[in-house]
N, C-alpha and C. Protein backbone atom coordinates (compact mmCIF):
# COMPACT_ATOMS: atom_id res chain seq x y z
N UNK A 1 0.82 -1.19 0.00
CA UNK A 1 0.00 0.00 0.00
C UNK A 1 0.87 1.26 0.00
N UNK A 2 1.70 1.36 0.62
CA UNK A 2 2.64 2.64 0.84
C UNK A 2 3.31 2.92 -0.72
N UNK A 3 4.06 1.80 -1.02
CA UNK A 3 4.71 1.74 -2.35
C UNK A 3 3.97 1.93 -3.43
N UNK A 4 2.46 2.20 -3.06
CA UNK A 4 1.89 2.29 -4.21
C UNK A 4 1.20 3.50 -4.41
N UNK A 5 1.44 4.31 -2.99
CA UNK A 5 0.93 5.45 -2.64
C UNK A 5 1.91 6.68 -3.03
N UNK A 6 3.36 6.04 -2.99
CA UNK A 6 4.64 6.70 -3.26
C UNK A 6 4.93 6.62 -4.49
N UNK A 7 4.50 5.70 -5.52
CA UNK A 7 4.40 6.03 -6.99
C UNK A 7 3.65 6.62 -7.46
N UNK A 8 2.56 6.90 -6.95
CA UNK A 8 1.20 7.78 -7.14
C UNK A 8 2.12 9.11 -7.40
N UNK A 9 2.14 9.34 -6.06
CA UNK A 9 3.03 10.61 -5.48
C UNK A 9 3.92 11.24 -6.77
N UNK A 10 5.24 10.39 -6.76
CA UNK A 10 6.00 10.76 -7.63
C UNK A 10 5.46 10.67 -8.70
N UNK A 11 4.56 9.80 -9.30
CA UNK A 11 4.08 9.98 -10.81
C UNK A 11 3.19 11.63 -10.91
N UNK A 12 3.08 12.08 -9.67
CA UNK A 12 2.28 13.14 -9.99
C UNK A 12 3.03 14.45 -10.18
N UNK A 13 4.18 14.43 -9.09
CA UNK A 13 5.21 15.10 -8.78
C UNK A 13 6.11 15.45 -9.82
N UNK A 14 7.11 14.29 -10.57
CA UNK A 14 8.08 14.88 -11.13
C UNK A 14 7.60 14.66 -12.55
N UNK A 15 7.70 15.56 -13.45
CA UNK A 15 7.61 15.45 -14.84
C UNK A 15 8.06 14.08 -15.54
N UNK A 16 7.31 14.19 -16.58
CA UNK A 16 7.42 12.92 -17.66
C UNK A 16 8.73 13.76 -18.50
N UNK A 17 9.32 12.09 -19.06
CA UNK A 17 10.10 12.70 -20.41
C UNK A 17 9.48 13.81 -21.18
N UNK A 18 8.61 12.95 -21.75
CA UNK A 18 7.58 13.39 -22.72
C UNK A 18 7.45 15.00 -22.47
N UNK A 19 6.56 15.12 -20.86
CA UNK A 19 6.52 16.59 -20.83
C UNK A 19 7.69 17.56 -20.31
N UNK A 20 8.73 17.05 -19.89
CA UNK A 20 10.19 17.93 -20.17
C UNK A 20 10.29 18.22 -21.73
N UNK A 21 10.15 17.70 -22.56
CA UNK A 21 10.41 17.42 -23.86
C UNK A 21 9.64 18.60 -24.84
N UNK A 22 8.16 18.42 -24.11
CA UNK A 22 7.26 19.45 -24.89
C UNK A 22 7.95 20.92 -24.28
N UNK A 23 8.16 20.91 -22.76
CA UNK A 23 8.35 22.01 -22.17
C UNK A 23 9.60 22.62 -23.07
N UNK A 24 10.62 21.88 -22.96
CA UNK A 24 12.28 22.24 -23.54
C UNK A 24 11.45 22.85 -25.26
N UNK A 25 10.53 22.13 -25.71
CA UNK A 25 10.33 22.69 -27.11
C UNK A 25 9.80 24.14 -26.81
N UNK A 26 8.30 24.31 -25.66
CA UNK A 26 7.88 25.32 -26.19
C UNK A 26 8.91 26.59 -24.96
N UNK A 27 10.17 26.41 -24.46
CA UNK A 27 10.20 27.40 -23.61
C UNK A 27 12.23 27.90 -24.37
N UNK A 28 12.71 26.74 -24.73
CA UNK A 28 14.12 26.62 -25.38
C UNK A 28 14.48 26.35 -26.49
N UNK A 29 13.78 25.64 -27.33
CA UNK A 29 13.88 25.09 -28.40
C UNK A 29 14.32 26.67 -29.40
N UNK A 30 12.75 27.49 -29.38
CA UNK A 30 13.50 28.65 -30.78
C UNK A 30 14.94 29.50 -30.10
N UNK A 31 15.22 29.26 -29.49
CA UNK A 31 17.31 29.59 -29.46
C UNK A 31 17.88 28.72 -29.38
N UNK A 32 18.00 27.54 -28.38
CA UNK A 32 18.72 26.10 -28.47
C UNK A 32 18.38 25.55 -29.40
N UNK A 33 17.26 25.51 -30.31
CA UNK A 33 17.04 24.56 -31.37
C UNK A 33 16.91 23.19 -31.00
N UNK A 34 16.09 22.48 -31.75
CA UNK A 34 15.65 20.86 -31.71
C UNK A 34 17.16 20.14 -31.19
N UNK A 35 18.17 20.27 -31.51
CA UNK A 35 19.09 19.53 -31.18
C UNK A 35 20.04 19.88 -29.97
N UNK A 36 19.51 21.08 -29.33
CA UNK A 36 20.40 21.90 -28.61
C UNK A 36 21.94 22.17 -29.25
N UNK A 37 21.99 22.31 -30.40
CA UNK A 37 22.96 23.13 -30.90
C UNK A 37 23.53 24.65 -30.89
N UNK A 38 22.37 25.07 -30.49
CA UNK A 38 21.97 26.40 -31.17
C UNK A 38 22.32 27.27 -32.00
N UNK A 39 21.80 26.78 -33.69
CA UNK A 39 21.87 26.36 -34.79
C UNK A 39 20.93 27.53 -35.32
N UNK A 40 20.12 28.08 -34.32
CA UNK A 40 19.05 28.87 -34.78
C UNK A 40 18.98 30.37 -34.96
N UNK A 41 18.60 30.92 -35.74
CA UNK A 41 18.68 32.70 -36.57
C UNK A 41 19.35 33.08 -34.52
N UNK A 42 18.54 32.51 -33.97
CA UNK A 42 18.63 33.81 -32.30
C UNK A 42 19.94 33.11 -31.71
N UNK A 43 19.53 31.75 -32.19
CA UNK A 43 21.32 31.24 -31.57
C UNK A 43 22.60 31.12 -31.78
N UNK A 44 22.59 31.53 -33.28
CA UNK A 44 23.59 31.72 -33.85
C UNK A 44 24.02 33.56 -33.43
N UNK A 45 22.76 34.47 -33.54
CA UNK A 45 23.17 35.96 -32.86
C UNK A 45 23.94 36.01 -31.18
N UNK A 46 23.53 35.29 -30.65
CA UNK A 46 23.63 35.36 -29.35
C UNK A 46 24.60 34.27 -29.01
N UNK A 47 25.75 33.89 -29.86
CA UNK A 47 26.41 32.77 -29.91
C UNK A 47 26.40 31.63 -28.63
N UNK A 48 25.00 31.01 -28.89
CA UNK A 48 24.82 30.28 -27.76
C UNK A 48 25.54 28.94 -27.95
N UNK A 49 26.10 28.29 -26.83
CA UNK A 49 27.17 26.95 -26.89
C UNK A 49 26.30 25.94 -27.08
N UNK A 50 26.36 25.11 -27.95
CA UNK A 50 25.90 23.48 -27.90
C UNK A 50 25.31 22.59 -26.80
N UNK A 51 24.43 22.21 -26.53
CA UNK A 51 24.56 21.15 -25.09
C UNK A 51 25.15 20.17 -24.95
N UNK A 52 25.70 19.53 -25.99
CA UNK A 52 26.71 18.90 -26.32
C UNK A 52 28.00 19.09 -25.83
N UNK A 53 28.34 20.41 -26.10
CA UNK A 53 29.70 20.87 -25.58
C UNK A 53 30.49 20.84 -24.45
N UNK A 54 31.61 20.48 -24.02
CA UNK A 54 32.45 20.40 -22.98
C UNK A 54 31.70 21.12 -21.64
N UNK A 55 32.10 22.82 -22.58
CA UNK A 55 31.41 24.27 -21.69
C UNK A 55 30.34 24.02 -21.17
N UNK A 56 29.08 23.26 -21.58
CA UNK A 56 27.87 22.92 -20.92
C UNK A 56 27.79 21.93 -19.78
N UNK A 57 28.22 21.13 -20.67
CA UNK A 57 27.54 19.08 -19.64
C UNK A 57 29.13 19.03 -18.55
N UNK A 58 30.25 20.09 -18.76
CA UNK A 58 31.03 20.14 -17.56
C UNK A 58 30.28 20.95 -16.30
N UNK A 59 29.23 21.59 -16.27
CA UNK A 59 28.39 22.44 -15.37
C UNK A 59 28.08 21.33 -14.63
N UNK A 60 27.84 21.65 -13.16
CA UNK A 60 26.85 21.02 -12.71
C UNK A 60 25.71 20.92 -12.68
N UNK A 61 24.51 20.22 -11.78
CA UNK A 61 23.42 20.43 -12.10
C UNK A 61 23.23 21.56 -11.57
N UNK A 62 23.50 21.66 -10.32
CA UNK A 62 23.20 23.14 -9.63
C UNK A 62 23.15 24.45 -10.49
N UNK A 63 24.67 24.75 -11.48
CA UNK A 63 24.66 25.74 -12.27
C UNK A 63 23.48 25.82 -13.45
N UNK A 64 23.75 24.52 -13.70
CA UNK A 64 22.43 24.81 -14.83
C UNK A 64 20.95 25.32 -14.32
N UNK A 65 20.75 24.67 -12.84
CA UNK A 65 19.40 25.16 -12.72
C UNK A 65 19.55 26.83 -12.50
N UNK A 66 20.49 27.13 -11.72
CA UNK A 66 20.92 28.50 -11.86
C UNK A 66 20.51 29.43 -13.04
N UNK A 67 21.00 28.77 -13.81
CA UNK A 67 21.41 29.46 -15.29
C UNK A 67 19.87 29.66 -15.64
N UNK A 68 19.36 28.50 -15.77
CA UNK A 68 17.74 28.92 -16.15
C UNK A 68 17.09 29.76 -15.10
N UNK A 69 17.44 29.46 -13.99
CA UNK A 69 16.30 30.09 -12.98
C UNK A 69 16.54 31.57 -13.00
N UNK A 70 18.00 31.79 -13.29
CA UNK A 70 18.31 33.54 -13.43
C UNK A 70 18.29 33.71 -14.53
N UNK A 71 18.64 33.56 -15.60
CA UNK A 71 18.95 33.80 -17.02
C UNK A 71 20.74 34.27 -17.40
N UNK A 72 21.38 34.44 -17.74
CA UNK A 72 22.69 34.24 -18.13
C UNK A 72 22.80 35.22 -19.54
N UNK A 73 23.87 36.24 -19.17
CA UNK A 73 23.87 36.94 -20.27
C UNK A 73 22.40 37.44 -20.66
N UNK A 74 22.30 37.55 -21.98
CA UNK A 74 20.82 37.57 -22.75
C UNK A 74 19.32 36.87 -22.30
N UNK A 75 20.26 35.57 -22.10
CA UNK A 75 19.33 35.04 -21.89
C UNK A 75 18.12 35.03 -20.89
N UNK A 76 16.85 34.81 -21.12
CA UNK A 76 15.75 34.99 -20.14
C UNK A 76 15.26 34.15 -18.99
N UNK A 77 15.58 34.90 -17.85
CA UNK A 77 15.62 34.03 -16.53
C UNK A 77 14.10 33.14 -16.60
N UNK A 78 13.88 32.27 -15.91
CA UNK A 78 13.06 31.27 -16.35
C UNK A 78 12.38 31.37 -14.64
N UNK A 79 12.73 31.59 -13.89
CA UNK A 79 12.48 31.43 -12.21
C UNK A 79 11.03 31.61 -11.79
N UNK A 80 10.88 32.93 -12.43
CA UNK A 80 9.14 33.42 -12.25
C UNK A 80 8.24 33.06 -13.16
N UNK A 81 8.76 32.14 -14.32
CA UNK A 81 7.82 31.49 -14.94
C UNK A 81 7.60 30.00 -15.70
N UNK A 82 8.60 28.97 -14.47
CA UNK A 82 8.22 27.54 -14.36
C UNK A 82 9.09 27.22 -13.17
N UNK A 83 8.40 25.98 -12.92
CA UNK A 83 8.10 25.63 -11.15
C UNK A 83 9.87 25.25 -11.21
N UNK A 84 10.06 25.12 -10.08
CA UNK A 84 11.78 24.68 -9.24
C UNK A 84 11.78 23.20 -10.19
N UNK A 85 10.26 22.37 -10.22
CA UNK A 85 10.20 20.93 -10.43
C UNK A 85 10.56 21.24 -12.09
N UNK A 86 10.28 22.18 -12.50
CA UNK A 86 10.10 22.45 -14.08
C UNK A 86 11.40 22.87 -14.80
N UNK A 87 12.36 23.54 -13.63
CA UNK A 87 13.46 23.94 -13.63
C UNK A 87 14.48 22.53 -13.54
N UNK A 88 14.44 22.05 -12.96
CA UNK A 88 15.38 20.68 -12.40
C UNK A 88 15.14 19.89 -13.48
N UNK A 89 13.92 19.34 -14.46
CA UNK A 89 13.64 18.82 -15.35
C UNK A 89 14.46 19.33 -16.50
N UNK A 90 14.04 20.24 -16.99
CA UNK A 90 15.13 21.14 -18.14
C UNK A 90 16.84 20.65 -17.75
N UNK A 91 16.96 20.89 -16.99
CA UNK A 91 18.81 20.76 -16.84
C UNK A 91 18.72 19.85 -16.80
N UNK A 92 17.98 18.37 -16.52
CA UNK A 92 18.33 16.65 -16.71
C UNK A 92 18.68 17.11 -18.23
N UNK A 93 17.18 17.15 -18.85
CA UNK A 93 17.03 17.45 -20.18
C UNK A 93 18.32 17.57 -20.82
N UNK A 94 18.77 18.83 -20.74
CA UNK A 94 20.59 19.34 -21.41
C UNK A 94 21.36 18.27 -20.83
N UNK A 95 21.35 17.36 -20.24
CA UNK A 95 22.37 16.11 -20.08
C UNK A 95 22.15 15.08 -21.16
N UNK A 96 20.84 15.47 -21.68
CA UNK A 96 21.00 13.96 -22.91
C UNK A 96 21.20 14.43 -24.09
N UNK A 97 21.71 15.97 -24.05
CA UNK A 97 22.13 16.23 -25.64
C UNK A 97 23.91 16.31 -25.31
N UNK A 98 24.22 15.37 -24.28
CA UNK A 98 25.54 15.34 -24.71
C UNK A 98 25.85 14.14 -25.52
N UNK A 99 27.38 14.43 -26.02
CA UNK A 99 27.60 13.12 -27.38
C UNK A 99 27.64 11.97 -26.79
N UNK A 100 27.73 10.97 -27.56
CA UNK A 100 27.47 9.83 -27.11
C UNK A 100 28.63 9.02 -27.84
């Protein structure tokens, strides 16, 4: 009963792939681009680094949530408009566009 009360829980709690996935599209995607390259007209202006790149996936998680929750350079702090849970999701996220 407990164990089943505690998957409840967390299934309600922490985001799906899926919806990290939609989120990363509709909140990062037009500057990081589909691949997190940032490949795109705004990411190529704002010479944003790869998620791929050394400079990135050497961050910790801490910095990255940082980075979104304040914004960095140009970029637009994210803090006042998705949850801490929504924040922590995104920076897993930028760990699976490193190379493989």
């Amino acid at each position: 009963m407990r164990s089943t009360i505690f998957l409840i829980i967390l299934a309600i709690a922490v985001p799906t792939y899926a919806d990290t996935a939609a989120l990363y599209k509709t909140k990062c995607a037009m500057c990081h681009g589909a691949t997190g390259n940032g490949d795109t007209a705004v990411g190529k202006k704002m010479g944003i680094k790869p998620f791929a790149s050394d400079a990135v996936q050497k961050q910790t998680d801490a910095q990255l949530i940082d980075i979104i929750t304040k914004g960095k350079g140009k970029m637009t702090a994210f803090g006042g408009k998705l949850s801490a849970d929504e924040i922590k999701a995104l920076a897993s996220h930028i760990r699976t566009f490193a190379k493989k």
